[in-house]
C-alpha atoms as a PDB file:
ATOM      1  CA  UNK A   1      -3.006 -13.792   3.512  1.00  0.00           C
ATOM      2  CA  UNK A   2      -1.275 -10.192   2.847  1.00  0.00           C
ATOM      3  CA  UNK A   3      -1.913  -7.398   4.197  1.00  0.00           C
ATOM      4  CA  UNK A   4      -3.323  -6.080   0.988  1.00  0.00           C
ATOM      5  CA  UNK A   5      -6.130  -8.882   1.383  1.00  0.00           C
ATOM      6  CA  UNK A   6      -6.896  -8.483   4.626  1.00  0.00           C
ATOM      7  CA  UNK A   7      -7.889  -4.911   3.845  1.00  0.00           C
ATOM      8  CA  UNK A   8      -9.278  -4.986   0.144  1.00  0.00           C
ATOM      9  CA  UNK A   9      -6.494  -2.338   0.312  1.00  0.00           C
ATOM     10  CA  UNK A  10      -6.365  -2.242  -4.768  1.00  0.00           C
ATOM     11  CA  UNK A  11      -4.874  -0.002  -7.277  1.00  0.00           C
ATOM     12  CA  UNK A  12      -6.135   0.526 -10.637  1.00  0.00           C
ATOM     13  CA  UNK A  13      -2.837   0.550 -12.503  1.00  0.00           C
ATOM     14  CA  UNK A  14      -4.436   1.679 -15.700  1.00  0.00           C
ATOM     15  CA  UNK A  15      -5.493   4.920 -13.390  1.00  0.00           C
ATOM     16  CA  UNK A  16      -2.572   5.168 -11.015  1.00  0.00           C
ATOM     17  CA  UNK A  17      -0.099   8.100 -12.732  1.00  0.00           C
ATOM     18  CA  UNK A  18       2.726   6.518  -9.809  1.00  0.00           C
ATOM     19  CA  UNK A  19       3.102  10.019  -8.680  1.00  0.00           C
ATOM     20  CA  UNK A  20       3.595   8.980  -5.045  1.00  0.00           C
ATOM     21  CA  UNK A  21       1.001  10.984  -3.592  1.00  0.00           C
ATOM     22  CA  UNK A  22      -0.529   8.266  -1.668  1.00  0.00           C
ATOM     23  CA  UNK A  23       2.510   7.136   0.051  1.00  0.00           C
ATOM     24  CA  UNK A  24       3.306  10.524   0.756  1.00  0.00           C
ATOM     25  CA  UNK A  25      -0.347  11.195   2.920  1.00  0.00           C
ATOM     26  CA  UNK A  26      -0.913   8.023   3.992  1.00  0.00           C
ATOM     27  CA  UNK A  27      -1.215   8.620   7.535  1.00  0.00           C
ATOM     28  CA  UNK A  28      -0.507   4.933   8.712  1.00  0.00           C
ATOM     29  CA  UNK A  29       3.127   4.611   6.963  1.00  0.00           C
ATOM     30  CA  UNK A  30       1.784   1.341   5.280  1.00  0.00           C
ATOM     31  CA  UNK A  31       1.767   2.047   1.835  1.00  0.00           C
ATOM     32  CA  UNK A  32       5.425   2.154  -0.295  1.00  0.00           C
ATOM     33  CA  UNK A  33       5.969   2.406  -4.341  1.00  0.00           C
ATOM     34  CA  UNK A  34       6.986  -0.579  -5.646  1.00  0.00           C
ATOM     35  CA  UNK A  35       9.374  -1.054  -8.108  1.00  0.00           C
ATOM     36  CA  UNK A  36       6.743  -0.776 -10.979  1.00  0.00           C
ATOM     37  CA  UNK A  37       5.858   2.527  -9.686  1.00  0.00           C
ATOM     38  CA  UNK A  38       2.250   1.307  -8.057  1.00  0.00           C
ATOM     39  CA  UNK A  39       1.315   1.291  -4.649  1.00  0.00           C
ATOM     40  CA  UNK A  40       1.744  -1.672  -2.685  1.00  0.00           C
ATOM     41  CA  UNK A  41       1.022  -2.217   1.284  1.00  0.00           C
ATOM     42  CA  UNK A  42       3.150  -2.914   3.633  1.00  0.00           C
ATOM     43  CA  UNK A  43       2.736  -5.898   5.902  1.00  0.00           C
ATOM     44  CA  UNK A  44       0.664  -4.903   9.243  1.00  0.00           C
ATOM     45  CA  UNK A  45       2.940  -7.518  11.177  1.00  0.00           C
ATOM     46  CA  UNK A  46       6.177  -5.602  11.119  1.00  0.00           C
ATOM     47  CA  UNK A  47       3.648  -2.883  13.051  1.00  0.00           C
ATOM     48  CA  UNK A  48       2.072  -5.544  15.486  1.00  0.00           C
ATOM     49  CA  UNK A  49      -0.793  -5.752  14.284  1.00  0.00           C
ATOM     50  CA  UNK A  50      -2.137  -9.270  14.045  1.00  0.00           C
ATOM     51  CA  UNK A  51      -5.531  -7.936  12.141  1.00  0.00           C
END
């Protein structure tokens, strides 16, 4: 299981402009743009958390 299932962490790509903003405030450092421009979390693991 991701981390995006672990946390219920979704992105409405039909309301998602993929302007960045999120990455950009996200306070953890989880969240990257993916190559399609959307929002995609990064694994906890590489942060050590187990969840």
């Amino acid at each position: 299981m991701g981390a995006e299932e672990k946390t219920n962490f979704t992105v409405d790509a039909s309301k998602c402009i993929r302007c960045g903003r999120c990455v950009a405030v996200c306070a953890g450092i989880v969240i990257e743009q993916g190559e399609d421009g959307l929002p995609h979390m990064l694994p906890f693991e590489r942060f050590g958390w187990r969840g």
